[in-house]
C-alpha atoms as a PDB file:
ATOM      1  CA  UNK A   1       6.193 -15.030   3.596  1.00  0.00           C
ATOM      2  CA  UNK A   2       3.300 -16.223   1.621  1.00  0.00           C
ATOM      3  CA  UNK A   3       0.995 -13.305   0.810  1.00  0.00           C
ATOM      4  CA  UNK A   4      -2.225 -12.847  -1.776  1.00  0.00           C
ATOM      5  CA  UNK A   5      -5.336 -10.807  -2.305  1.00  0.00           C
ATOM      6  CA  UNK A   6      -7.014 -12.923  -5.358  1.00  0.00           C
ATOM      7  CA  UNK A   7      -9.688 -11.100  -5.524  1.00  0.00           C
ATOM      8  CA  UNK A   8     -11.612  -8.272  -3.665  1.00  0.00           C
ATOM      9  CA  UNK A   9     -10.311  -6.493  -0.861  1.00  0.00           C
ATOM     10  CA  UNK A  10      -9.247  -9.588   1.394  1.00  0.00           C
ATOM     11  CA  UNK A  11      -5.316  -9.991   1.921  1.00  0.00           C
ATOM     12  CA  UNK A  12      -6.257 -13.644   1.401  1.00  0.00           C
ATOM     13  CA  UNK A  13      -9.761 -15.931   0.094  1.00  0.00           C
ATOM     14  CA  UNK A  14     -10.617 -19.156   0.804  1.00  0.00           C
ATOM     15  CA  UNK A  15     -13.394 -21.551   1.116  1.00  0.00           C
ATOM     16  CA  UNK A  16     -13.438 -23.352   4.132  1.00  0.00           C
ATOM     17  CA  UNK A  17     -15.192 -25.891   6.040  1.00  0.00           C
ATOM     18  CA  UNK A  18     -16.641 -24.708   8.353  1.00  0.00           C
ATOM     19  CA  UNK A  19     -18.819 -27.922   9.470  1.00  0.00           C
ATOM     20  CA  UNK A  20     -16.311 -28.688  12.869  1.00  0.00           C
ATOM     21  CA  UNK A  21     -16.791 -27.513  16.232  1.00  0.00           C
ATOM     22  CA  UNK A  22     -14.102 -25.555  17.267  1.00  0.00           C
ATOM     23  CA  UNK A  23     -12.764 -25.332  20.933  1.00  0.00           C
ATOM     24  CA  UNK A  24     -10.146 -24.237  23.149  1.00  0.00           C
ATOM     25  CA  UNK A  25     -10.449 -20.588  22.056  1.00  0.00           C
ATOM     26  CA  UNK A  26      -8.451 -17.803  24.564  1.00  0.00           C
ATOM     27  CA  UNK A  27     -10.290 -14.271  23.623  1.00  0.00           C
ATOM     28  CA  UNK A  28      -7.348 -11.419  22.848  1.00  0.00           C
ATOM     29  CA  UNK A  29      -9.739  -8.613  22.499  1.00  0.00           C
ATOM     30  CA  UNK A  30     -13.456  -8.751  22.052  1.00  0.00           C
ATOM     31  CA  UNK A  31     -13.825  -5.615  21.133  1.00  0.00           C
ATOM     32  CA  UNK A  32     -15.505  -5.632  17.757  1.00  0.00           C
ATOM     33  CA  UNK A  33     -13.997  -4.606  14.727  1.00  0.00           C
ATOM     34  CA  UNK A  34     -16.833  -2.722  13.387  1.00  0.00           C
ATOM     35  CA  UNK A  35     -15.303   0.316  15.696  1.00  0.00           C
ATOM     36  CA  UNK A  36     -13.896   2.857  13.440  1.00  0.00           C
ATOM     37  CA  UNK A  37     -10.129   2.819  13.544  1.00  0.00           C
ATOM     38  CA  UNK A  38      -7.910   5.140  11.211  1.00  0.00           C
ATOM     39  CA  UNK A  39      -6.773   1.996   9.907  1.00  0.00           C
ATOM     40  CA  UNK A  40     -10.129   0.697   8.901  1.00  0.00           C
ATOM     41  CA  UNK A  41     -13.344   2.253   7.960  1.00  0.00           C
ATOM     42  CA  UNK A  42     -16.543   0.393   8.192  1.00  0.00           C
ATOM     43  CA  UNK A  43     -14.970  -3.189   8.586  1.00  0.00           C
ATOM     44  CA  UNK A  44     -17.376  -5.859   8.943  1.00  0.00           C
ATOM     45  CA  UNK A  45     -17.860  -7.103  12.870  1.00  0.00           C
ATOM     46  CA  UNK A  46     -16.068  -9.961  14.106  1.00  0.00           C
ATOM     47  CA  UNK A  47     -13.693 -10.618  16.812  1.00  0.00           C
ATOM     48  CA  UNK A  48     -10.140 -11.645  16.624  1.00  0.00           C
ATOM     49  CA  UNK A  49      -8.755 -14.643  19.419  1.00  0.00           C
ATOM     50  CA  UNK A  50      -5.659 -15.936  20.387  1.00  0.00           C
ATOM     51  CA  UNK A  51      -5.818 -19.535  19.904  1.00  0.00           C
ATOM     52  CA  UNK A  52      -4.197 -23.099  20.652  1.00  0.00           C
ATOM     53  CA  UNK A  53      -3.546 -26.087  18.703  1.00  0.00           C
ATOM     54  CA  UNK A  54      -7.724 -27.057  18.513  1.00  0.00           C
ATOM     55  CA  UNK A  55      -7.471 -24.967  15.767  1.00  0.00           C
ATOM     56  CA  UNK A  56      -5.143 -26.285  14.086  1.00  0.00           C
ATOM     57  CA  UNK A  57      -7.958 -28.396  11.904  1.00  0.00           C
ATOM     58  CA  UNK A  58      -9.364 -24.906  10.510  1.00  0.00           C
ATOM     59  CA  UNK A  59      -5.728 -23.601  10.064  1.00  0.00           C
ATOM     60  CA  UNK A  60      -4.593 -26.552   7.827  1.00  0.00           C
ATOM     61  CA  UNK A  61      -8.120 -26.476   5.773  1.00  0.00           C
ATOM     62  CA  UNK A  62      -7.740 -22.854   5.136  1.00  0.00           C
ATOM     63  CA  UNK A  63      -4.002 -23.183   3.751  1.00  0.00           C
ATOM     64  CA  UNK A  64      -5.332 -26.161   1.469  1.00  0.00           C
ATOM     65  CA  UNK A  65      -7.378 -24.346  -0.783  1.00  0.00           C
ATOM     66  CA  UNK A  66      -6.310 -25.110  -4.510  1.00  0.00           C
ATOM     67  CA  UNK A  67      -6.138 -21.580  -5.174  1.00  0.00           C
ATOM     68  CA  UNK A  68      -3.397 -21.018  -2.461  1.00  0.00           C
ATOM     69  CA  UNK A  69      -1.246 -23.883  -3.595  1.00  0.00           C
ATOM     70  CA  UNK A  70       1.640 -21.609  -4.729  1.00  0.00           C
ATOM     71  CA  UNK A  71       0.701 -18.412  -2.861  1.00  0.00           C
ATOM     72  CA  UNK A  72       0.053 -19.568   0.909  1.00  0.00           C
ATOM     73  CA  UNK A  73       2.275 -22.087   3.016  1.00  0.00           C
ATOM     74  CA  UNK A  74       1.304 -25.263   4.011  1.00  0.00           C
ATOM     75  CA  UNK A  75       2.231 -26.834   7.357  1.00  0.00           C
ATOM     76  CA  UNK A  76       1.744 -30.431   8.409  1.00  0.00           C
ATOM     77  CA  UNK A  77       0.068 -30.964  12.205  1.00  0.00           C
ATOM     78  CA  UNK A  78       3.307 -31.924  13.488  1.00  0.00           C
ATOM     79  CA  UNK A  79       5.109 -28.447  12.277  1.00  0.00           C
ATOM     80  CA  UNK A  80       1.840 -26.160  13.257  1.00  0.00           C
ATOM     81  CA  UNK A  81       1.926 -28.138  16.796  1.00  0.00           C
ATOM     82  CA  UNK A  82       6.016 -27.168  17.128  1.00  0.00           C
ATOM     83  CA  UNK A  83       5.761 -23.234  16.214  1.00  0.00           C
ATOM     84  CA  UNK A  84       2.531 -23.201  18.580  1.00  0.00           C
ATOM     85  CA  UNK A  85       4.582 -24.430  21.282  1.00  0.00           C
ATOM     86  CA  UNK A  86       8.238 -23.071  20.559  1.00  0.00           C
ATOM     87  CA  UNK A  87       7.039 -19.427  22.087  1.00  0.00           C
ATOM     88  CA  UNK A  88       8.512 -17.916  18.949  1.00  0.00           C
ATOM     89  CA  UNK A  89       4.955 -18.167  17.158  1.00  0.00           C
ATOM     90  CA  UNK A  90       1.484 -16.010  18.289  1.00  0.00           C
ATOM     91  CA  UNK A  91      -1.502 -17.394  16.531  1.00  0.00           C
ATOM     92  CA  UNK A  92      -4.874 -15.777  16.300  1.00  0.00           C
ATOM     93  CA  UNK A  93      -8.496 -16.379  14.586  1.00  0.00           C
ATOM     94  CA  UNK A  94     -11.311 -14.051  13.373  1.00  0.00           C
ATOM     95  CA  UNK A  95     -14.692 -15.452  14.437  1.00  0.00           C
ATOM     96  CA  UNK A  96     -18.036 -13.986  12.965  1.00  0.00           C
ATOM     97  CA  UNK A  97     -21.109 -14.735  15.018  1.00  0.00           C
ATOM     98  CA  UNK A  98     -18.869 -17.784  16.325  1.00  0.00           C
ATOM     99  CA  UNK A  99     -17.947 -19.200  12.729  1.00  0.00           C
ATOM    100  CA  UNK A 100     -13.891 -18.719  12.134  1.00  0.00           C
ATOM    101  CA  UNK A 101     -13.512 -17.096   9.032  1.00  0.00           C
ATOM    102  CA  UNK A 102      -9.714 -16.446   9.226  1.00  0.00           C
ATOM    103  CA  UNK A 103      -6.233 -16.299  10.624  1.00  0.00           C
ATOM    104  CA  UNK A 104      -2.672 -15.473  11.411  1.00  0.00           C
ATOM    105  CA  UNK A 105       0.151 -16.225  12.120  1.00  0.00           C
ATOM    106  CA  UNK A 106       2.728 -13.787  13.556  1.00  0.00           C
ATOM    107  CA  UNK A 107       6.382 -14.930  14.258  1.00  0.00           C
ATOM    108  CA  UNK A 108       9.316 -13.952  16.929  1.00  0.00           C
ATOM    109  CA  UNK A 109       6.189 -12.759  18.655  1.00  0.00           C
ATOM    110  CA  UNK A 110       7.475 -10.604  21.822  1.00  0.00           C
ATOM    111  CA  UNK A 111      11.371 -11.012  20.729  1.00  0.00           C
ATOM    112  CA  UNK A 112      14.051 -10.041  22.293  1.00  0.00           C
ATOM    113  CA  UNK A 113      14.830  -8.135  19.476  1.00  0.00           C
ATOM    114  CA  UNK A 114      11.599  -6.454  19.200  1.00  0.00           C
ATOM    115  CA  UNK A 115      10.888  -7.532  15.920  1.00  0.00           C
ATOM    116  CA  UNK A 116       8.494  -9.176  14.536  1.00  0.00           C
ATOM    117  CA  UNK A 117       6.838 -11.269  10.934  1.00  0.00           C
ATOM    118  CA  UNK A 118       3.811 -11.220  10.114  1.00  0.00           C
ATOM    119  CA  UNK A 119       4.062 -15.064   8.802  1.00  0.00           C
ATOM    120  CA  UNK A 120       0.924 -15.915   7.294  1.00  0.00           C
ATOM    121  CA  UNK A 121      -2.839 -14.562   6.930  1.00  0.00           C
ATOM    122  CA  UNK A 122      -5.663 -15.737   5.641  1.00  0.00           C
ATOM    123  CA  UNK A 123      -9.456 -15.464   4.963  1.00  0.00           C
ATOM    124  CA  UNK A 124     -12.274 -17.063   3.994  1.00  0.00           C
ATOM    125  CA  UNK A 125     -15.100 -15.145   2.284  1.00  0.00           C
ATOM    126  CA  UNK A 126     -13.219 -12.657   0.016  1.00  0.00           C
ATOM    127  CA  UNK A 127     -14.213  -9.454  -0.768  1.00  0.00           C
ATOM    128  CA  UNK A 128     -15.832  -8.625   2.537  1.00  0.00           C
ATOM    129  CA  UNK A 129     -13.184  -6.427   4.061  1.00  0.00           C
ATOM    130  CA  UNK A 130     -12.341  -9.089   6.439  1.00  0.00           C
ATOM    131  CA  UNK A 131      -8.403  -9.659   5.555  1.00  0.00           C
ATOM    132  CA  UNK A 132      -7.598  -5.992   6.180  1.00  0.00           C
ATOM    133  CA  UNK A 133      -9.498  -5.435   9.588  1.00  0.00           C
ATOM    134  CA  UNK A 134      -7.720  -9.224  10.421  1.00  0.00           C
ATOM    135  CA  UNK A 135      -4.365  -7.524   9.913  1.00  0.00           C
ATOM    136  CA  UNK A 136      -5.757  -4.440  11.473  1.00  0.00           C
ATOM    137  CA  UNK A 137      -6.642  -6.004  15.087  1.00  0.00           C
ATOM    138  CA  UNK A 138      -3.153  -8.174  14.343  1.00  0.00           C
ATOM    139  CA  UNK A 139      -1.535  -5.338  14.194  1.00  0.00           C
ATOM    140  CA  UNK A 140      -2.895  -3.747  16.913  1.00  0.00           C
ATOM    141  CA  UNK A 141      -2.319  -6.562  19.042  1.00  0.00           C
ATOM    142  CA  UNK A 142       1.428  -6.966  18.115  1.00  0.00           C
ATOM    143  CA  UNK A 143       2.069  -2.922  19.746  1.00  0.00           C
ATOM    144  CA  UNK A 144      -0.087  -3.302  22.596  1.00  0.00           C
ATOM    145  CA  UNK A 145       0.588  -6.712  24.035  1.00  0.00           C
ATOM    146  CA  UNK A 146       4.475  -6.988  23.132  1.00  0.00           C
ATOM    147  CA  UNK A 147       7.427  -4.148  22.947  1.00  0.00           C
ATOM    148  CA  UNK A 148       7.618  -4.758  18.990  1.00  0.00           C
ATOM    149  CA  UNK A 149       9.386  -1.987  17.539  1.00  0.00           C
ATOM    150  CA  UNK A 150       8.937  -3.205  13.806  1.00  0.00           C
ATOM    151  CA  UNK A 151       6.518  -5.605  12.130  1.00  0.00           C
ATOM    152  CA  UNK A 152       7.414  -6.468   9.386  1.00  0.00           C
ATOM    153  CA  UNK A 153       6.309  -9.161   5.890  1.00  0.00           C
ATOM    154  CA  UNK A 154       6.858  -9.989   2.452  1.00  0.00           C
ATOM    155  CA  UNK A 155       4.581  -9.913  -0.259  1.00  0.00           C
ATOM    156  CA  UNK A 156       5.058 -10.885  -4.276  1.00  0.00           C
ATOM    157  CA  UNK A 157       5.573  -7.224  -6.023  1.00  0.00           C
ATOM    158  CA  UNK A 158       3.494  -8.467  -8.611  1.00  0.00           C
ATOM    159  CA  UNK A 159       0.868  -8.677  -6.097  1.00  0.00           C
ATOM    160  CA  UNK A 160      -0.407  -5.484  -6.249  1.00  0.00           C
ATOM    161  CA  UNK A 161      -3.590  -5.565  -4.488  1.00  0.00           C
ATOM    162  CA  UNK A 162      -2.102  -7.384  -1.255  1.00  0.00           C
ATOM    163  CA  UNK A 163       0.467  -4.492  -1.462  1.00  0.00           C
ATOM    164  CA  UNK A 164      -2.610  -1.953  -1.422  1.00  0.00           C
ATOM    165  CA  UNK A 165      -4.143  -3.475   1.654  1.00  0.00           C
ATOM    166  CA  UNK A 166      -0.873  -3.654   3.046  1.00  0.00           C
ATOM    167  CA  UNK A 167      -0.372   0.374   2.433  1.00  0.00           C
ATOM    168  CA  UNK A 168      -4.085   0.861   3.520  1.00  0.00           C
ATOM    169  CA  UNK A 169      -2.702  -0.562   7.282  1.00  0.00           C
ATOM    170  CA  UNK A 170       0.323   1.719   7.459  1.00  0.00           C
ATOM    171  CA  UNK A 171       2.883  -0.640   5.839  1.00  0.00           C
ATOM    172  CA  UNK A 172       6.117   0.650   4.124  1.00  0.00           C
ATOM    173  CA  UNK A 173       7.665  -0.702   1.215  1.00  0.00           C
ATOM    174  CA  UNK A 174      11.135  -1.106   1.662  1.00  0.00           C
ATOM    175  CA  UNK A 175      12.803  -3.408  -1.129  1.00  0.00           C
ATOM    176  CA  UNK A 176      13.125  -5.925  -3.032  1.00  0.00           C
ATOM    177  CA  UNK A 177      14.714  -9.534  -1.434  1.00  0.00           C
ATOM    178  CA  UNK A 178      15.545 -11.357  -4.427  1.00  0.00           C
ATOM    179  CA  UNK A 179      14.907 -15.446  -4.985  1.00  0.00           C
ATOM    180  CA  UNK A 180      14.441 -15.449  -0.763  1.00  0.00           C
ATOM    181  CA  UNK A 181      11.002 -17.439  -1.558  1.00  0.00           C
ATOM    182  CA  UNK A 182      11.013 -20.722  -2.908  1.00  0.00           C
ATOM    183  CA  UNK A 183       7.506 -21.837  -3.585  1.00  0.00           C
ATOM    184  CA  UNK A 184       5.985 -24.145  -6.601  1.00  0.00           C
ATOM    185  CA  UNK A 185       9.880 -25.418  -6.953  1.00  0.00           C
ATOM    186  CA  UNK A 186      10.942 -21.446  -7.967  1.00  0.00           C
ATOM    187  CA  UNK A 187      12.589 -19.439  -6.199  1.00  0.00           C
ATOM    188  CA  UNK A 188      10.783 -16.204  -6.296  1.00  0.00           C
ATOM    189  CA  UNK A 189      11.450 -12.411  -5.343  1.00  0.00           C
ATOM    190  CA  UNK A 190       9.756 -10.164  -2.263  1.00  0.00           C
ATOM    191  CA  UNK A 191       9.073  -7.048  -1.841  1.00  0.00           C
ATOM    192  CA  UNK A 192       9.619  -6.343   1.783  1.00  0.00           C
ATOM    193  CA  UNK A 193       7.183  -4.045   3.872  1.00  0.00           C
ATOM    194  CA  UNK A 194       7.367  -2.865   7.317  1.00  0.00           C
ATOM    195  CA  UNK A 195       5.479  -1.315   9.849  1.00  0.00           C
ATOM    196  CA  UNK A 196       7.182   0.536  13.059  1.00  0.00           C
ATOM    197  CA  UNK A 197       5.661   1.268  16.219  1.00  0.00           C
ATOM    198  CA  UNK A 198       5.576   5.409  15.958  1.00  0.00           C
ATOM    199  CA  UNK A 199       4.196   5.096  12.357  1.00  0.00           C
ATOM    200  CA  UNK A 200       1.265   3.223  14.316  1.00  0.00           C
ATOM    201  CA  UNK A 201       0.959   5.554  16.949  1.00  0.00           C
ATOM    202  CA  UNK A 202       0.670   8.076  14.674  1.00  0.00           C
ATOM    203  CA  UNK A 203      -2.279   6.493  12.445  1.00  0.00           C
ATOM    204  CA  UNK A 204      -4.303   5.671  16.037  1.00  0.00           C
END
């Protein structure tokens, strides 16, 4: 699971490019994220969309930034294509007065097993509250729309402020999984957090 908050209170920054029209956009819920939640006070206003493989452009350019290079995953088209059409994978953009400005990408989404990863997620202006009302309306999504019974990620322990945003949303930590990352040719340590569905129900 590749997981970062560089700086401010983002689970993940980037610069993007933005300059690309982006289509093929399926709306999950356009309700706007500057409603209070107990999850989030005060988030900035966007809304978050379900999307298909159009956005796959944005997607790629956000994983790409040279500050990510041994924090967030990079896919090729051809793998991003595959997870968007294996039914495993559920992936969804923030938009802000149309522009995207982030995303995620959820896996085993609506399993059998009724658990599910939090893959990836990723912003790009930093510091704006935008990665933790992302996960937020993720979140939210994930209980309402599928039987999940546990959502779940991993995050670098040294990564403290990801682990503080993740905390801020209602995630547990749970343990350590040792050397189960292997990222900038090391194998690295998690700490795994988790989220179940009555520990969301009670924070709504």
């Amino acid at each position: 699971m590749e997981v970062s908050c560089p700086r401010g209170n983002a689970v993940l920054a980037a610069i993007v490019d933005t300059s690309c029209s982006w289509k093929g956009l399926r709306h999950l819920d356009r309700s706007k994220a500057s409603e209070r939640s107990p999850q989030s006070a005060n988030p900035p206003t966007f809304d978050v969309v379900r999307v298909d493989e159009s956005m796959i452009p944005f997607i790629m350019a956000t994983e790409r930034q040279p500050e990510f290079e041994n924090l967030v995953g990079r896919w090729d088209e051809a793998r991003h294509r595959s997870a968007l059409a294996d039914g495993r994978h559920a992936y969804f953009v923030a938009q802000h007065d149309s522009e995207p400005i982030g995303f995620a990408i959820l896996r085993d989404w609506d399993s059998p097993e009724h658990v599910t990863l939090v893959k990836r997620i990723a912003v790009s202006h930093p510091g704006r509250g935008y990665g933790r009302s992302l996960l937020s309306k993720v979140i939210d999504a994930a209980f309402k729309e599928t039987d999940v019974w546990r959502l779940w990620l991993g995050v670098f322990p040294q990564n403290t402020r990801a682990r503080r945003a993740y905390e801020g949303v209602g995630f547990r930590a749970e343990g350590i999984a040792r050397g189960c990352v292997f990222v900038g040719g090391v194998h690295r340590d998690e700490l795994v957090m988790a989220l179940l569905r009555p520990e969301w129900q009670a924070q709504r």
